[in-house]
C-alpha atoms as a PDB file:
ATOM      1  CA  UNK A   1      -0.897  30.772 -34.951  1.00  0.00           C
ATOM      2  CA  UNK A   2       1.390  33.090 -32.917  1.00  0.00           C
ATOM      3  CA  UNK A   3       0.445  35.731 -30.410  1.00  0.00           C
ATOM      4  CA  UNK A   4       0.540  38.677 -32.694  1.00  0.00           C
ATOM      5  CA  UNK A   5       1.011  41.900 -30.357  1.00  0.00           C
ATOM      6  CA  UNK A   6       1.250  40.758 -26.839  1.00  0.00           C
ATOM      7  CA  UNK A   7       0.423  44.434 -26.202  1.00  0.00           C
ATOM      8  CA  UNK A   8      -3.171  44.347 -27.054  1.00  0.00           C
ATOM      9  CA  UNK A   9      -6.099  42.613 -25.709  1.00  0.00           C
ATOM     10  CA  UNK A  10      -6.577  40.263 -28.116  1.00  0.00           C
ATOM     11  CA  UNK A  11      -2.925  39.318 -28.061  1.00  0.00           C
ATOM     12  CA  UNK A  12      -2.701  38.974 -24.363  1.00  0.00           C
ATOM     13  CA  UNK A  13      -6.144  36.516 -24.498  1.00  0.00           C
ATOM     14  CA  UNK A  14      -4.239  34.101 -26.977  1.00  0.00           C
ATOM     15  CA  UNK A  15      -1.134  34.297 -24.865  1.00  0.00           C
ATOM     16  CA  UNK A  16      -3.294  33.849 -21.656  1.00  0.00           C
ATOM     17  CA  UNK A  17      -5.119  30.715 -23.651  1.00  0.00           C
ATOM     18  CA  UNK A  18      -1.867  29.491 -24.279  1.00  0.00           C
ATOM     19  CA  UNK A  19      -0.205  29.390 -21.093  1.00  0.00           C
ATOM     20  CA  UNK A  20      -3.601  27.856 -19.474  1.00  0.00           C
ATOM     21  CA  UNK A  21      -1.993  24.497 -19.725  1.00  0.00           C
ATOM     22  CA  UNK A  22       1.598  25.628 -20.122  1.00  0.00           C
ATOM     23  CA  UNK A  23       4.054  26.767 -17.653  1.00  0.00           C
ATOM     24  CA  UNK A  24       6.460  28.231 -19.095  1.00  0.00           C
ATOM     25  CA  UNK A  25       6.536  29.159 -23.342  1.00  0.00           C
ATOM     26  CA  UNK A  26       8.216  26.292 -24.806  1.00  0.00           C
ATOM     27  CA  UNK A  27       9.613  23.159 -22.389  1.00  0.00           C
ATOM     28  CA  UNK A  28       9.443  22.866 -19.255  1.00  0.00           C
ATOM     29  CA  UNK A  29      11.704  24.790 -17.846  1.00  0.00           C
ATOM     30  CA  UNK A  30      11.919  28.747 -18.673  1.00  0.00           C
ATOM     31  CA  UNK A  31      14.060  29.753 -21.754  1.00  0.00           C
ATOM     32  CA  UNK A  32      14.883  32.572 -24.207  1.00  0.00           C
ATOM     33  CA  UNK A  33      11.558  32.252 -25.301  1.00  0.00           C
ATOM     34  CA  UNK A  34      10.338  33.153 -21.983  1.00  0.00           C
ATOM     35  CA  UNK A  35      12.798  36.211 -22.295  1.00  0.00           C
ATOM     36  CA  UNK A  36      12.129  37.395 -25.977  1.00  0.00           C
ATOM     37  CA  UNK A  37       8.068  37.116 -25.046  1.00  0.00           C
ATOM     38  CA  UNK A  38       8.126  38.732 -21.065  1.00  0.00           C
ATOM     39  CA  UNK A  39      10.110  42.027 -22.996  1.00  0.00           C
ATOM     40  CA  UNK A  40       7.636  41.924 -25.605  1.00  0.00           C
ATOM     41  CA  UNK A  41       4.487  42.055 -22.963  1.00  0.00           C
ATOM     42  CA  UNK A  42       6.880  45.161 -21.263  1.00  0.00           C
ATOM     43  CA  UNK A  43       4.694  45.121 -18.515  1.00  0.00           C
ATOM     44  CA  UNK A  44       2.472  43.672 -15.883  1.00  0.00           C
ATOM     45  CA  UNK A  45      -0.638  42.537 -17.324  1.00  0.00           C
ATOM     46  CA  UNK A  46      -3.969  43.307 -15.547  1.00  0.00           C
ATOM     47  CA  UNK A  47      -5.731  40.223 -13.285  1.00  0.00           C
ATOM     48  CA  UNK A  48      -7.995  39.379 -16.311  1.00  0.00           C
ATOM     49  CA  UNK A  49      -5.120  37.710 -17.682  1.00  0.00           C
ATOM     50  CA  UNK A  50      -4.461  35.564 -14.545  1.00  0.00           C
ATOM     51  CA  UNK A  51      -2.190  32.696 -16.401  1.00  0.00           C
ATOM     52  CA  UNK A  52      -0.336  35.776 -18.083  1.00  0.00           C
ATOM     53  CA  UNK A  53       0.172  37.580 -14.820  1.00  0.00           C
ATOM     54  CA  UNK A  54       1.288  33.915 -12.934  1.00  0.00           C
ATOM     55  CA  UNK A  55       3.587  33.812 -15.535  1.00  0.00           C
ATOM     56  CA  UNK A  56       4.891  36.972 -15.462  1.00  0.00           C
ATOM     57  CA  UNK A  57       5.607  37.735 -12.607  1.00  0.00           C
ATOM     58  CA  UNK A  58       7.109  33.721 -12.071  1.00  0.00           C
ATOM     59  CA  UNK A  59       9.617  34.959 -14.856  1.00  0.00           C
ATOM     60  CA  UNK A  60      10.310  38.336 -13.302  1.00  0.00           C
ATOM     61  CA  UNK A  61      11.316  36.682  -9.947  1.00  0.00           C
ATOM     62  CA  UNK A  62      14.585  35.403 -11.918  1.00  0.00           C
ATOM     63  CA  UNK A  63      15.489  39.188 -12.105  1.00  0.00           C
ATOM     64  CA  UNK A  64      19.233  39.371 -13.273  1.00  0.00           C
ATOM     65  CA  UNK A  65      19.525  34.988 -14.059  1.00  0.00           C
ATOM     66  CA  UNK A  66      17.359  35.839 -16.967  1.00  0.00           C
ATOM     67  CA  UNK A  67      20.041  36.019 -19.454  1.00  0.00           C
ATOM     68  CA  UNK A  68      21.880  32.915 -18.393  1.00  0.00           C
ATOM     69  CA  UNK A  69      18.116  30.855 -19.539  1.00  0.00           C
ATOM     70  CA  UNK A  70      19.294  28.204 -22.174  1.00  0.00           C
ATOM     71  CA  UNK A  71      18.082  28.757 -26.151  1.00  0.00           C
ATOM     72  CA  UNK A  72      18.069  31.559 -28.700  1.00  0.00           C
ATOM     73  CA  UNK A  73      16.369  34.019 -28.720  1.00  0.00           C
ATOM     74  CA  UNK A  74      14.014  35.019 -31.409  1.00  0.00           C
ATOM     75  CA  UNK A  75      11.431  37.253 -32.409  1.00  0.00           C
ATOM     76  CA  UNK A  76       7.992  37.294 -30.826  1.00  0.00           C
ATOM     77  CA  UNK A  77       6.029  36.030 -33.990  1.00  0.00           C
ATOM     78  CA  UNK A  78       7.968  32.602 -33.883  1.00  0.00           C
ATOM     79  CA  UNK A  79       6.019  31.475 -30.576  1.00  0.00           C
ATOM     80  CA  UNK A  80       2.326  30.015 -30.034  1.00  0.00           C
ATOM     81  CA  UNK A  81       1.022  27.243 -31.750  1.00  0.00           C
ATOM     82  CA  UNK A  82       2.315  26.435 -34.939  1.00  0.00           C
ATOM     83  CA  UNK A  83      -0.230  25.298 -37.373  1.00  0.00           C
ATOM     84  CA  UNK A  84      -2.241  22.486 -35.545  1.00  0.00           C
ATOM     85  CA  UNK A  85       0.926  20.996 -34.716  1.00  0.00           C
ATOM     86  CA  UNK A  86       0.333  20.984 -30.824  1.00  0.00           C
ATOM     87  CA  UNK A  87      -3.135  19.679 -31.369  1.00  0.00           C
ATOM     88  CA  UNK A  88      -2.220  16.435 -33.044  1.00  0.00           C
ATOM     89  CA  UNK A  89      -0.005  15.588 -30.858  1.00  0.00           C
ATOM     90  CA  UNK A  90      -2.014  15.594 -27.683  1.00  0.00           C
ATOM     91  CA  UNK A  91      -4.698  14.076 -29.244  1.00  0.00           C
ATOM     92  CA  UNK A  92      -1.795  11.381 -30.325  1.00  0.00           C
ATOM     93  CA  UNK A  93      -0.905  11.262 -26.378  1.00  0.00           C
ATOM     94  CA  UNK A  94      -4.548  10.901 -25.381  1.00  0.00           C
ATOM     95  CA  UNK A  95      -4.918   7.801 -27.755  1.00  0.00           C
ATOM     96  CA  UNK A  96      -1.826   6.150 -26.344  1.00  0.00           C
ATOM     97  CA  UNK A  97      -3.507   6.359 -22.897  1.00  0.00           C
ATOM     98  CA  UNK A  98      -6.470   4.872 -23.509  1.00  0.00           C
ATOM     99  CA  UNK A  99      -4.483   1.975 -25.603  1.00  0.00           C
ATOM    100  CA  UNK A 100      -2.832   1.429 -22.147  1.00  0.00           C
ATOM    101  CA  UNK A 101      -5.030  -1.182 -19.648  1.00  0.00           C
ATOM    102  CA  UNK A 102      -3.239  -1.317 -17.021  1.00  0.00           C
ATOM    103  CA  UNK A 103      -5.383  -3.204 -14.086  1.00  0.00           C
ATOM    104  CA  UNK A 104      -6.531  -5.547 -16.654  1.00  0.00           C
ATOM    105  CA  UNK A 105      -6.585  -7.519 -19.822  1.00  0.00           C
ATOM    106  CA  UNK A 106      -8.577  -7.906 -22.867  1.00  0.00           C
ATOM    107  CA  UNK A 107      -7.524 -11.598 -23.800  1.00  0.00           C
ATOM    108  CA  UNK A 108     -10.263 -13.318 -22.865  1.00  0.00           C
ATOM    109  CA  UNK A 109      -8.170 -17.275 -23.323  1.00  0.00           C
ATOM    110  CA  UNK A 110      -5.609 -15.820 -20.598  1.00  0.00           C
ATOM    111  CA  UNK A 111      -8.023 -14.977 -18.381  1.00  0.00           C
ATOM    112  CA  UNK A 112      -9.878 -18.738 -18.754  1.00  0.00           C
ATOM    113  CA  UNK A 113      -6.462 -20.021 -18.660  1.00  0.00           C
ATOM    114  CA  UNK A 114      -5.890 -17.631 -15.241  1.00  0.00           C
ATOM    115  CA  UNK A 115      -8.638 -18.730 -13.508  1.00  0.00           C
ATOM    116  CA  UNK A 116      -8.219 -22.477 -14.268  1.00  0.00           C
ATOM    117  CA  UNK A 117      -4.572 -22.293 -13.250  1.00  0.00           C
ATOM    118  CA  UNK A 118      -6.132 -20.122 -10.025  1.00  0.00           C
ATOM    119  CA  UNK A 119      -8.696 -23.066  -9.295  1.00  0.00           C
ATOM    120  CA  UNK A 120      -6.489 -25.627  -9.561  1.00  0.00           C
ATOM    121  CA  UNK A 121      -3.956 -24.358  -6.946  1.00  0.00           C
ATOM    122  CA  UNK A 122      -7.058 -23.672  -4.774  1.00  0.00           C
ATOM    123  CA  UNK A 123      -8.184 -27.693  -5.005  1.00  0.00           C
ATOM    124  CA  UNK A 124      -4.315 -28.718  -4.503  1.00  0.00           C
ATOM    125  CA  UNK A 125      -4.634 -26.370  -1.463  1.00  0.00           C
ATOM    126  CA  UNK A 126      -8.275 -27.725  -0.162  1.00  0.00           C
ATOM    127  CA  UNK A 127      -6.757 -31.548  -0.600  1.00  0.00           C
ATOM    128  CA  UNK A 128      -3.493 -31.063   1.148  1.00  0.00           C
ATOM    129  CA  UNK A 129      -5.150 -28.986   4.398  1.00  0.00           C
ATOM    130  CA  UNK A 130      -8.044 -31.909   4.627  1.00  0.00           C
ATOM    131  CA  UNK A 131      -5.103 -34.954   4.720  1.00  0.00           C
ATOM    132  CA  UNK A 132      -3.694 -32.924   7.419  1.00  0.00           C
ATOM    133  CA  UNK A 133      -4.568 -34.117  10.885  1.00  0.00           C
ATOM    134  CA  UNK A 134      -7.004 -32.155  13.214  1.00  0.00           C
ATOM    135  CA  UNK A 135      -5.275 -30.198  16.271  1.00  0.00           C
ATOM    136  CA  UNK A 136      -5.381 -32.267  19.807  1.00  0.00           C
ATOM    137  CA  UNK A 137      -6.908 -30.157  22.159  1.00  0.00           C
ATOM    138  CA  UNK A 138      -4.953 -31.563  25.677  1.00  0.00           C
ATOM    139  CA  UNK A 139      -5.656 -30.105  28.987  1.00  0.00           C
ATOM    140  CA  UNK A 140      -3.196 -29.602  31.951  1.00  0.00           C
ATOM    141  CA  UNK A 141      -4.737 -30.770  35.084  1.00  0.00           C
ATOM    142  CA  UNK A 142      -3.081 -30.968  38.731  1.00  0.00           C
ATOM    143  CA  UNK A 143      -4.582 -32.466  41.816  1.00  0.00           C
ATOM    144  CA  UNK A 144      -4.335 -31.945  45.349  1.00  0.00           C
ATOM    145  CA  UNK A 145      -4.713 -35.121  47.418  1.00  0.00           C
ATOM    146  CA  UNK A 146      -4.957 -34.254  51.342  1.00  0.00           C
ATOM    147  CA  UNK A 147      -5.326 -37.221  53.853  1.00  0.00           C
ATOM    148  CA  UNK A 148      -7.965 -37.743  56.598  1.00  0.00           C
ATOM    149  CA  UNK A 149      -4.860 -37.339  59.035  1.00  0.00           C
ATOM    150  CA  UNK A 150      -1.349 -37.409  59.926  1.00  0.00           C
ATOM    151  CA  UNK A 151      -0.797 -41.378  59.555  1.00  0.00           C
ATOM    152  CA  UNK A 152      -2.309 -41.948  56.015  1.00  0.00           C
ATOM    153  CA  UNK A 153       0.148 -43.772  53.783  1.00  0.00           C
ATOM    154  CA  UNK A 154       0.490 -41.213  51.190  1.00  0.00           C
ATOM    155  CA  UNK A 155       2.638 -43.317  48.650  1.00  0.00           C
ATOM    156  CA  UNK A 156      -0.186 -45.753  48.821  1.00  0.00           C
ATOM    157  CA  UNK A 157      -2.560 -43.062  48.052  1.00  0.00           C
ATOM    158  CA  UNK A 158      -0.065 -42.174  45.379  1.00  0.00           C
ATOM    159  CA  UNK A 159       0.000 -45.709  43.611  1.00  0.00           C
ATOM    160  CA  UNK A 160      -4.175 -45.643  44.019  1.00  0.00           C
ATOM    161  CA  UNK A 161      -4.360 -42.341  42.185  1.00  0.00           C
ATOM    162  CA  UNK A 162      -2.167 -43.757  39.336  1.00  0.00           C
ATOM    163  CA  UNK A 163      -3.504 -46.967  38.827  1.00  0.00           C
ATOM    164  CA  UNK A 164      -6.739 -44.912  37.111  1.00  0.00           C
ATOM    165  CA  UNK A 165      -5.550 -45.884  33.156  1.00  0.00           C
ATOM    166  CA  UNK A 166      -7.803 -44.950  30.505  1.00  0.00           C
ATOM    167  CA  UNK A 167      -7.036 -43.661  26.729  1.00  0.00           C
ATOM    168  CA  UNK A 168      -5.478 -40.364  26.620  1.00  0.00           C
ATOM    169  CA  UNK A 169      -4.526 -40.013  30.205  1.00  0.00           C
ATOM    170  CA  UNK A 170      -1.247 -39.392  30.680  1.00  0.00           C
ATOM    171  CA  UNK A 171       0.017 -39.088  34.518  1.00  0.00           C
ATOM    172  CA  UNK A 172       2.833 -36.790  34.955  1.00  0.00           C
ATOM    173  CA  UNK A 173       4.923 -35.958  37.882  1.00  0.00           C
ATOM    174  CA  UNK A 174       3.946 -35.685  41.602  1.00  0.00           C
ATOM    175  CA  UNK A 175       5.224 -34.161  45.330  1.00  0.00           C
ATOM    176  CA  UNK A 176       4.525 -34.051  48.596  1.00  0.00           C
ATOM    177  CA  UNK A 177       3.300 -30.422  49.784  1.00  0.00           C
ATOM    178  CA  UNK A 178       3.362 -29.433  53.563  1.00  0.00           C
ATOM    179  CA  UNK A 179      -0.155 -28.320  54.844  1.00  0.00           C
ATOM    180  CA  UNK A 180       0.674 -27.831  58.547  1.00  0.00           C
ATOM    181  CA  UNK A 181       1.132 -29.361  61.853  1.00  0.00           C
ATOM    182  CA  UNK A 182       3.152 -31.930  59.983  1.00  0.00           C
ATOM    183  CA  UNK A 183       0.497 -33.497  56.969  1.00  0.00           C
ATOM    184  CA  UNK A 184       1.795 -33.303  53.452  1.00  0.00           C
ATOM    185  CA  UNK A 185      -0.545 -33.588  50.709  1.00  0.00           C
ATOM    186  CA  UNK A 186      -0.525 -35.498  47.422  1.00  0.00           C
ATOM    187  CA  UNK A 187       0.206 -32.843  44.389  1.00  0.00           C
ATOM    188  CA  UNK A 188       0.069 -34.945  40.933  1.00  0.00           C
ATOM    189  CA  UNK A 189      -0.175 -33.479  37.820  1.00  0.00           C
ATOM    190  CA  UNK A 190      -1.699 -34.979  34.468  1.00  0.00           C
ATOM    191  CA  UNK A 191      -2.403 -34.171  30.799  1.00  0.00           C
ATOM    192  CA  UNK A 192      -5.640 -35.418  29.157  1.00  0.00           C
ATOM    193  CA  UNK A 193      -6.413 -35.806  25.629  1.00  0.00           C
ATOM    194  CA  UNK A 194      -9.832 -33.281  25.313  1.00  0.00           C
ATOM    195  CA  UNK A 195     -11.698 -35.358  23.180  1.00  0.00           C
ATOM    196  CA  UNK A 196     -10.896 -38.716  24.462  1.00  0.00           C
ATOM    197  CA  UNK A 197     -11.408 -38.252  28.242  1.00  0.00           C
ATOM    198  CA  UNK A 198     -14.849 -37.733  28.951  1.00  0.00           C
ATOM    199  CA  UNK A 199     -15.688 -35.233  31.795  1.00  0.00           C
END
């Protein structure tokens, strides 16, 4: 089916029908066909005809490039839809689409065989995090040990405060801190396991 006179009415409504879903007559880019069909419409068409007019006037922007468009150039009547040509192939394009699955599968084995494979990793992952041992929660703790007065023995005091032993008390290091008027106090620091020292 061609456009028959591009002139009339009826021939701009199949050329408007045709370009719809087309941008330019054949291809994608414009061509001789373009050429031999915008000199056969000679003129602007009215807004009824809006794909006709985009068309157009896309076409007439080229102005003088026109005649350097790739193709031959032929006569009106061998453009439009050849005999249900067009047709048969989109509807051959639409089927390949829906053949395509592309966020999933139809094989119902590999998808047993995914989720077994998944479930598996998942009780590797479960038996190799419970073998691993628990996080030891330790606290930091420093104390400040001031004397009654200036003549306290505080390396005596020191020895007292370290002979407390118990599981998970570790004592760390200690220093003598100037309070005034000559006193120094005790500063010893120590690091408790949380769970094993008691409060």
């Amino acid at each position: 089916m061609n456009f028959g006179d591009v002139k009339t009415p009826s021939g701009l409504a199949k050329l408007n029908a045709y370009l719809a879903e087309r941008s330019y007559i054949e291809g994608y880019t414009p061509s001789q066909s373009d050429i031999a069909v915008f000199d056969a419409v000679g003129s602007a068409p009215s807004s009824q005809y809006s794909h006709v007019l985009r068309w157009y006037n896309h076409i007439k922007s080229y102005g003088a490039e026109k005649s350097s468009f790739p193709g031959v150039k032929k006569d009106v009547s061998a453009y439009g839809i050849t005999s249900g040509t067009a047709p048969v192939a989109a509807d051959a394009e639409d089927d390949d689409d829906d053949d395509i699955d592309l966020f999933g599968s139809d094989d119902e084995e590999a998808d047993k065989a995914a989720e077994e494979l998944r479930q598996q990793r998942l009780d590797q992952y479960a038996a190799k995090k419970s073998k691993k041992p628990g996080v030891i929660a330790k606290s930091n703790i420093i104390l400040d040990v001031k004397p009654w007065d200036d003549e306290t023995d505080m390396a005596e005091i020191e020895r007292v405060v370290r002979s407390v032993q118990t599981d998970g008390l570790l004592w760390g290091t200690s220093k003598l801190v100037a309070v005034g008027y000559g006193i120094k106090k005790l500063q010893i620091s120590c690091v408790v396991e949380d769970d094993k020292v008691a409060r």
